[in-house]
Structures are given as structure tokens and as C-alpha cells.
PDB file of N, CA and C in Angstrom:
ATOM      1  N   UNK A   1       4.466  16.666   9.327  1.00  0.00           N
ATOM      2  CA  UNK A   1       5.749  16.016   9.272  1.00  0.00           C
ATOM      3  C   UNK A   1       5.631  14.637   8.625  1.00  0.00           C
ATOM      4  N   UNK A   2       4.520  13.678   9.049  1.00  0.00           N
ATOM      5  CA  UNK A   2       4.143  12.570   8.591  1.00  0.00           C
ATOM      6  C   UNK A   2       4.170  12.317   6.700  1.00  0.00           C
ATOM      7  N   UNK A   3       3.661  13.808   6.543  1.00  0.00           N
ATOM      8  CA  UNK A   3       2.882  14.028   4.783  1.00  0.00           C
ATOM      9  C   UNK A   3       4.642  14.064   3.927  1.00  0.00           C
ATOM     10  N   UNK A   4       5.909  14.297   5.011  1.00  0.00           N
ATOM     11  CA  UNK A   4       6.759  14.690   4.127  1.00  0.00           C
ATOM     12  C   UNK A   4       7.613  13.537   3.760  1.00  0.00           C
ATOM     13  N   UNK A   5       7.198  12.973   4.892  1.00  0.00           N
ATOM     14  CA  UNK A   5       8.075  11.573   4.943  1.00  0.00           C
ATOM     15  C   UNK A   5       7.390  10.250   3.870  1.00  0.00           C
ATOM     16  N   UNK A   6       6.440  10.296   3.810  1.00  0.00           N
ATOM     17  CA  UNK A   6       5.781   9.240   2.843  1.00  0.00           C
ATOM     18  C   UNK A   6       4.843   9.944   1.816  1.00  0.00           C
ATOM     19  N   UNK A   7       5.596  11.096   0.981  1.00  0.00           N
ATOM     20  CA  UNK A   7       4.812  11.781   0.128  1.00  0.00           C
ATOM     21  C   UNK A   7       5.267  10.942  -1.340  1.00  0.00           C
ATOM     22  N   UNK A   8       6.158  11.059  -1.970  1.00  0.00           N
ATOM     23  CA  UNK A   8       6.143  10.124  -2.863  1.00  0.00           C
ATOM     24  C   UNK A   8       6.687   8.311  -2.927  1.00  0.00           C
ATOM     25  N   UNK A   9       6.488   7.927  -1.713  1.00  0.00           N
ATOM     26  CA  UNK A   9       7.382   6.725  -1.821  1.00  0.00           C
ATOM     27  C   UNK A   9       6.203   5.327  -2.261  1.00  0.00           C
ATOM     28  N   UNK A  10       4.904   5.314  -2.640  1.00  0.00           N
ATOM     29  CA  UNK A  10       3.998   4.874  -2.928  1.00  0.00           C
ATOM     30  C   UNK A  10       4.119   4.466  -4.437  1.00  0.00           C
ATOM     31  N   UNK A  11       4.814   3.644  -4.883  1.00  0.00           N
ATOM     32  CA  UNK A  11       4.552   3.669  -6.614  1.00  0.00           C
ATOM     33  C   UNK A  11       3.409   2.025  -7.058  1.00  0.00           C
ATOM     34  N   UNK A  12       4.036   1.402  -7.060  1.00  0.00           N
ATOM     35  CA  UNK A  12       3.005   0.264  -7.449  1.00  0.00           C
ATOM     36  C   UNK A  12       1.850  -0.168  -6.649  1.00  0.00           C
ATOM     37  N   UNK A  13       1.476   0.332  -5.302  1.00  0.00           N
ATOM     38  CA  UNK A  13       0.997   0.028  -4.365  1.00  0.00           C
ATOM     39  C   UNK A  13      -0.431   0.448  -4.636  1.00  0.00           C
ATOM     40  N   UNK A  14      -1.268   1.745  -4.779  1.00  0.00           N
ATOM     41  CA  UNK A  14      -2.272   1.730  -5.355  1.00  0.00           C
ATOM     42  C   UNK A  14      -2.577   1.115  -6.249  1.00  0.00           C
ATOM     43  N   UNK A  15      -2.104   1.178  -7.760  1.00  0.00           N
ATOM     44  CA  UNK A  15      -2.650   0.457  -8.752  1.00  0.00           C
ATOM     45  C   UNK A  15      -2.931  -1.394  -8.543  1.00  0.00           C
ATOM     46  N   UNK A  16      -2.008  -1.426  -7.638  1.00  0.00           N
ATOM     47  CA  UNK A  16      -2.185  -3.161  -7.524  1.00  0.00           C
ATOM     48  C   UNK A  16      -3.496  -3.236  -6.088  1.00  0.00           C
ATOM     49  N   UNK A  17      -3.496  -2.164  -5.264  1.00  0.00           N
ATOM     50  CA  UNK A  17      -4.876  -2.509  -4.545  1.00  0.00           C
ATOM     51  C   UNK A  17      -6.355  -2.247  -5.695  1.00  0.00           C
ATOM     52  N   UNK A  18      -6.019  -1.369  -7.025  1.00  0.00           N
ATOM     53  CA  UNK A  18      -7.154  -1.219  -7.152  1.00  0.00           C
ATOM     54  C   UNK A  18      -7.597  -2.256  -7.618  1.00  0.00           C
ATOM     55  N   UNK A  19      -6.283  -2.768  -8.683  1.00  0.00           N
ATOM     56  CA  UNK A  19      -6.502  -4.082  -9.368  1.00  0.00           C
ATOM     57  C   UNK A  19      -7.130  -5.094  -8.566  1.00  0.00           C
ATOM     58  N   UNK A  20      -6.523  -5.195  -7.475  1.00  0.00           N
ATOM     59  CA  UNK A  20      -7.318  -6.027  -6.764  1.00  0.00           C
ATOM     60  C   UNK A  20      -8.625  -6.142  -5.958  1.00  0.00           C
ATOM     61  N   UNK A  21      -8.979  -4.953  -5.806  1.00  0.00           N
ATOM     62  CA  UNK A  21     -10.765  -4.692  -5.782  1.00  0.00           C
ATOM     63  C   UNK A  21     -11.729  -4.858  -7.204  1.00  0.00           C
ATOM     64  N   UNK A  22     -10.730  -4.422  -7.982  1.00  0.00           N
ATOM     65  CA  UNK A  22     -11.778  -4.998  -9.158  1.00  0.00           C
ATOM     66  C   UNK A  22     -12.060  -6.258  -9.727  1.00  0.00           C
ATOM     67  N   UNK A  23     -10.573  -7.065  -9.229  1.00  0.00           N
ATOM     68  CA  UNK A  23     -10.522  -8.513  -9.740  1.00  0.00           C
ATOM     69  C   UNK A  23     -11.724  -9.316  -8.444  1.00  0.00           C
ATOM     70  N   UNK A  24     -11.931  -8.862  -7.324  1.00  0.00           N
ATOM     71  CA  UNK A  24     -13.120  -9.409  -6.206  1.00  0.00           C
ATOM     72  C   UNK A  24     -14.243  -8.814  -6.678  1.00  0.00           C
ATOM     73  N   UNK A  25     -14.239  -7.760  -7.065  1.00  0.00           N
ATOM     74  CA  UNK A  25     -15.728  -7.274  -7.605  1.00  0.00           C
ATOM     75  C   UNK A  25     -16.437  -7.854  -8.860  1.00  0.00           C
ATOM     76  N   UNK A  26     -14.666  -8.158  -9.697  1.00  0.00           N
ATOM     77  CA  UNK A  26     -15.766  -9.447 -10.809  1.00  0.00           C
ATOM     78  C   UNK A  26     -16.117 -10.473 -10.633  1.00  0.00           C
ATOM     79  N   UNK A  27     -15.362 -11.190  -9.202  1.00  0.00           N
ATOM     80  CA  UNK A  27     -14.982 -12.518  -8.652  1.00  0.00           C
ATOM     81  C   UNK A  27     -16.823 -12.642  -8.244  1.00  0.00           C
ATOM     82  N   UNK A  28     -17.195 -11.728  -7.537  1.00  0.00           N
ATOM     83  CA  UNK A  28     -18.730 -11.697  -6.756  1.00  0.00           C
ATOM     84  C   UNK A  28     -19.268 -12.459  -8.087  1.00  0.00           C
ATOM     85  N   UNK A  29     -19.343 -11.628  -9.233  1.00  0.00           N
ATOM     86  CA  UNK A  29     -20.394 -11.581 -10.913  1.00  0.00           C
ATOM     87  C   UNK A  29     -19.636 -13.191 -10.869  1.00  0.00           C
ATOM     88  N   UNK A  30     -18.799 -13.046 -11.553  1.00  0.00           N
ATOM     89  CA  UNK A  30     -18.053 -13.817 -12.338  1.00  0.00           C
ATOM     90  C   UNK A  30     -17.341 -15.711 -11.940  1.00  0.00           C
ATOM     91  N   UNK A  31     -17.131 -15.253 -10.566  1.00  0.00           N
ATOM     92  CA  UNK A  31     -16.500 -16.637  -9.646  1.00  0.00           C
ATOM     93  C   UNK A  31     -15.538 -16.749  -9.212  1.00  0.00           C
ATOM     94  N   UNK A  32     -15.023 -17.709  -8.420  1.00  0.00           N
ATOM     95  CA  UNK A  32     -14.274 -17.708  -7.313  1.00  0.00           C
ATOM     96  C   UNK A  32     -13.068 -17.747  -7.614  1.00  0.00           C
ATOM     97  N   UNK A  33     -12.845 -18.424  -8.578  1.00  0.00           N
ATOM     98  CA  UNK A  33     -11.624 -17.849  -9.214  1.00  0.00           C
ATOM     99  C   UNK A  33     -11.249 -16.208  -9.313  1.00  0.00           C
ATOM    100  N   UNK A  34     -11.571 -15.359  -9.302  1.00  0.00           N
ATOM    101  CA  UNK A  34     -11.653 -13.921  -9.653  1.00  0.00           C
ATOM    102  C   UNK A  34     -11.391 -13.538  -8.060  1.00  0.00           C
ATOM    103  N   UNK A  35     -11.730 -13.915  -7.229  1.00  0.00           N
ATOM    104  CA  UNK A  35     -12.234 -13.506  -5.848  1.00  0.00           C
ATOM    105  C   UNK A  35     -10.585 -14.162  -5.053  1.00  0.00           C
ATOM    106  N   UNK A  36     -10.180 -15.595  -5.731  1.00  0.00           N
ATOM    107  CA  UNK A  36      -8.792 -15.776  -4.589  1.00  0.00           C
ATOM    108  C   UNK A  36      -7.569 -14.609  -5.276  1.00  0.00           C
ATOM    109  N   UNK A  37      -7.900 -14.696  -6.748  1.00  0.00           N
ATOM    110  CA  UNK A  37      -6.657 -13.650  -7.055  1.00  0.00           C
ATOM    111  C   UNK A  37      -6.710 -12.315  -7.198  1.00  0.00           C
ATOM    112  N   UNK A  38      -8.007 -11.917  -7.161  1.00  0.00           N
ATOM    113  CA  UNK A  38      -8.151 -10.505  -6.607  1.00  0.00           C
ATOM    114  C   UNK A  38      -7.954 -10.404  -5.280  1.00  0.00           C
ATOM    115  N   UNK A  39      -7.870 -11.352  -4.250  1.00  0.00           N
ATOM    116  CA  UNK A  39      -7.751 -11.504  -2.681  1.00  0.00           C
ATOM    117  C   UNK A  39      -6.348 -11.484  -2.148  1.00  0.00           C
ATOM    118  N   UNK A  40      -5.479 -12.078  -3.350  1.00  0.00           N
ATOM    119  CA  UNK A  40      -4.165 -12.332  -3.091  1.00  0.00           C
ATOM    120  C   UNK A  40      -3.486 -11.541  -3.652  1.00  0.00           C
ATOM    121  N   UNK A  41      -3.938 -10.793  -4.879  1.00  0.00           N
ATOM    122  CA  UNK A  41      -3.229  -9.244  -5.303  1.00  0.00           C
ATOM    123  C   UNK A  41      -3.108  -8.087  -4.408  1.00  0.00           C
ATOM    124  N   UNK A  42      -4.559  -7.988  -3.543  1.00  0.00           N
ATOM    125  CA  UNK A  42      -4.778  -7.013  -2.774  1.00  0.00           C
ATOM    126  C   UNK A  42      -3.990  -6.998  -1.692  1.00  0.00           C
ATOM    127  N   UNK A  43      -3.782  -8.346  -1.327  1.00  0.00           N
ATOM    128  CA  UNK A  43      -2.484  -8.661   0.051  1.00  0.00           C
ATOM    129  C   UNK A  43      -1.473  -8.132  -0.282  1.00  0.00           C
ATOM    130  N   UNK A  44      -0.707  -8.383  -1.500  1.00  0.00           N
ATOM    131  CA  UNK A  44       0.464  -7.984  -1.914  1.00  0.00           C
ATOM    132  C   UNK A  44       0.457  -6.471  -2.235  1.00  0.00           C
ATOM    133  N   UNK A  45      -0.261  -6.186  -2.592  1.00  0.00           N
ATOM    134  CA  UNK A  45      -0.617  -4.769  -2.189  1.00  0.00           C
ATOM    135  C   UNK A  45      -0.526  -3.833  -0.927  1.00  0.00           C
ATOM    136  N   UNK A  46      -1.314  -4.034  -0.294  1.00  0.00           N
ATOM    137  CA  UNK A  46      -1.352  -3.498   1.203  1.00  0.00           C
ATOM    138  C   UNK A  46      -0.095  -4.135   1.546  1.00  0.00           C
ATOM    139  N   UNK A  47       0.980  -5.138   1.213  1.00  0.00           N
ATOM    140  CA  UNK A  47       2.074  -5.405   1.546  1.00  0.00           C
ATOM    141  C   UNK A  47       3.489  -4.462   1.197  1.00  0.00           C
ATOM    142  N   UNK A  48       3.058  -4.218   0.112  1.00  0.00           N
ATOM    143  CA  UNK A  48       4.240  -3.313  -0.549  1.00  0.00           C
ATOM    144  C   UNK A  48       3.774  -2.071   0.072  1.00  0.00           C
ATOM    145  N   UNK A  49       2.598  -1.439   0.594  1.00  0.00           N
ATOM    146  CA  UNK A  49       2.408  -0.204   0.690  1.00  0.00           C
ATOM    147  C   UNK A  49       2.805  -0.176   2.040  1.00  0.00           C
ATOM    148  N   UNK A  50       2.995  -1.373   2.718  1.00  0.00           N
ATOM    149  CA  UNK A  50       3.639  -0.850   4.527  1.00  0.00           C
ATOM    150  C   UNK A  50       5.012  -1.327   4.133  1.00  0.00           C
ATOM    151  N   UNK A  51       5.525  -1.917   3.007  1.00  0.00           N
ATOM    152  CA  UNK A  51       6.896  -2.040   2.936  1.00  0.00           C
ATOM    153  C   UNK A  51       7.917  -1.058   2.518  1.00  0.00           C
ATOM    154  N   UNK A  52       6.989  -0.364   1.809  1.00  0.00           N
ATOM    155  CA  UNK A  52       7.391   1.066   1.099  1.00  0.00           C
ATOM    156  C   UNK A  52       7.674   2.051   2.340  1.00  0.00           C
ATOM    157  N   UNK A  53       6.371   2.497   3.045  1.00  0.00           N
ATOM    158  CA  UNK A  53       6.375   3.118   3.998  1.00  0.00           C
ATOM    159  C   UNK A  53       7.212   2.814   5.126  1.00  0.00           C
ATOM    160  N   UNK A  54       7.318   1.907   5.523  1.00  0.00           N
ATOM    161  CA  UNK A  54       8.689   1.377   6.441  1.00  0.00           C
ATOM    162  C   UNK A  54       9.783   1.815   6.210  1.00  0.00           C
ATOM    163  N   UNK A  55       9.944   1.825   5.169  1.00  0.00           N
ATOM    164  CA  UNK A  55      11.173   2.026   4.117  1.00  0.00           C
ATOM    165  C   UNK A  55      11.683   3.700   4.615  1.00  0.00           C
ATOM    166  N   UNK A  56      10.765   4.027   3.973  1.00  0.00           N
ATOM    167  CA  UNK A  56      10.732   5.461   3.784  1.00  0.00           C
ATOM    168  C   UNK A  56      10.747   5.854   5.413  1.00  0.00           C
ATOM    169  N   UNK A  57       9.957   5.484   6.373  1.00  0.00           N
ATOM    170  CA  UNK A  57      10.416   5.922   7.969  1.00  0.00           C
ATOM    171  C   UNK A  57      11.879   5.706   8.246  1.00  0.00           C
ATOM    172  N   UNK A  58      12.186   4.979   7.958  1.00  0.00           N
ATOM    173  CA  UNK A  58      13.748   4.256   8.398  1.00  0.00           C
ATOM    174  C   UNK A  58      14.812   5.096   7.870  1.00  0.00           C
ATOM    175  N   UNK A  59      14.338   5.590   6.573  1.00  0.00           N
ATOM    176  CA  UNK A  59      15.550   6.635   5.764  1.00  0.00           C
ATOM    177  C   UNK A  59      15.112   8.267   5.871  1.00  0.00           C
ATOM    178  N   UNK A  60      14.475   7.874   6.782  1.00  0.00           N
ATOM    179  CA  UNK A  60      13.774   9.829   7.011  1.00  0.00           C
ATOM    180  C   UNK A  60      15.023  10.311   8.267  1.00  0.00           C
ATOM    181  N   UNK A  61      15.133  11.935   7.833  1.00  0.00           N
ATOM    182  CA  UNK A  61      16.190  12.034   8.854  1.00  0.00           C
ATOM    183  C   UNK A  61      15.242  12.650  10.193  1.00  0.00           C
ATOM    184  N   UNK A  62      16.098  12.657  11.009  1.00  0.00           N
ATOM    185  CA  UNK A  62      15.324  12.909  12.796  1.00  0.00           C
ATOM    186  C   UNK A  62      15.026  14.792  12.411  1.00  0.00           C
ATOM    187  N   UNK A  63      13.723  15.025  12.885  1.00  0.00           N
ATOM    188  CA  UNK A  63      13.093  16.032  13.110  1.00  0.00           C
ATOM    189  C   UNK A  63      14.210  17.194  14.297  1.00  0.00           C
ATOM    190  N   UNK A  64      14.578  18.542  13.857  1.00  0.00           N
ATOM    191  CA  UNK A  64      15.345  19.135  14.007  1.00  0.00           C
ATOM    192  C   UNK A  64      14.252  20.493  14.784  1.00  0.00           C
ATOM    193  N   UNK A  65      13.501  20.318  14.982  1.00  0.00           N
ATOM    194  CA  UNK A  65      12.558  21.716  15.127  1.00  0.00           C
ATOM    195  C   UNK A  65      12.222  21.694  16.442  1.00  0.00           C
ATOM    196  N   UNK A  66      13.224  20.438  17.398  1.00  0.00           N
ATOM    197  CA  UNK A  66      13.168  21.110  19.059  1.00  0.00           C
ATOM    198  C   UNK A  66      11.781  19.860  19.486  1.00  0.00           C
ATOM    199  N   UNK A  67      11.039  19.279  18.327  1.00  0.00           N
ATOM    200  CA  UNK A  67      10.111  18.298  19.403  1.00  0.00           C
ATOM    201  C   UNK A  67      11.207  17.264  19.925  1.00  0.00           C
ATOM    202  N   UNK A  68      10.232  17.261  21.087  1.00  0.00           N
ATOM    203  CA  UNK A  68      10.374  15.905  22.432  1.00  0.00           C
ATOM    204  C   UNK A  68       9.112  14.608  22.272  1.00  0.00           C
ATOM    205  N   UNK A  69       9.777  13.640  22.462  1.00  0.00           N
ATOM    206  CA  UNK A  69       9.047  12.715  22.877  1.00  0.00           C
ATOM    207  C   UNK A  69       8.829  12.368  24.361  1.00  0.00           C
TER     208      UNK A  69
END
């Protein structure tokens, strides 16, 4: 039930975490500069991806198949 509700609502949210593991992984090589804005991409990242998902719980309709909580 979980897989139906947040199956496509994910759009910018990966590409900006990956971006942001790679911008810390050059930050290590490269310097610290690389490391706060790969640090602060990745936030905004994992931000949009529970903002998305929130999203998407809130506009899901109520489960009809008889479960109880």
C-alpha cells in the first residue's frame, strides 16, 4: 500500500542527493569548500524528498479494503 502512495512523487530529490554526495566526495580530494555545498545540497535534498512524500500521504485517498487501526 505504502509502494502506491509514493511511487512516482520523487522528481528532483534523488538527483540533488546524488549531486550532493559527489560534491562531499570531491570536497574530501578537493576542500572544504566542496564539502559545505555538497552538505547543504544534500539537506535540501533529503528535504524535498520528505516534502514530496508528505505531500503525497496527505493527498492519498483512505484505504477501502476493510483494514483497522
Amino acid at each position: 500500500m505504502a509502494a502506491t502512495i509514493t511511487r512516482y512523487t520523487f522528481r528532483f530529490s534523488p538527483p540533488l542527493l546524488a549531486f550532493g554526495v559527489m560534491l562531499i566526495g570531491f570536497g574530501v580530494l578537493l576542500g572544504p569548500v566542496f564539502l559545505v555545498v555538497g552538505g547543504v545540497i544534500f539537506v535540501i535534498g533529503i528535504a524535498t524528498w520528505l516534502i514530496d512524500d508528505a505531500r503525497a500521504y496527505a493527498s492519498a485517498p483512505e484505504p477501502t479494503d476493510g483494514a483497522h487501526h
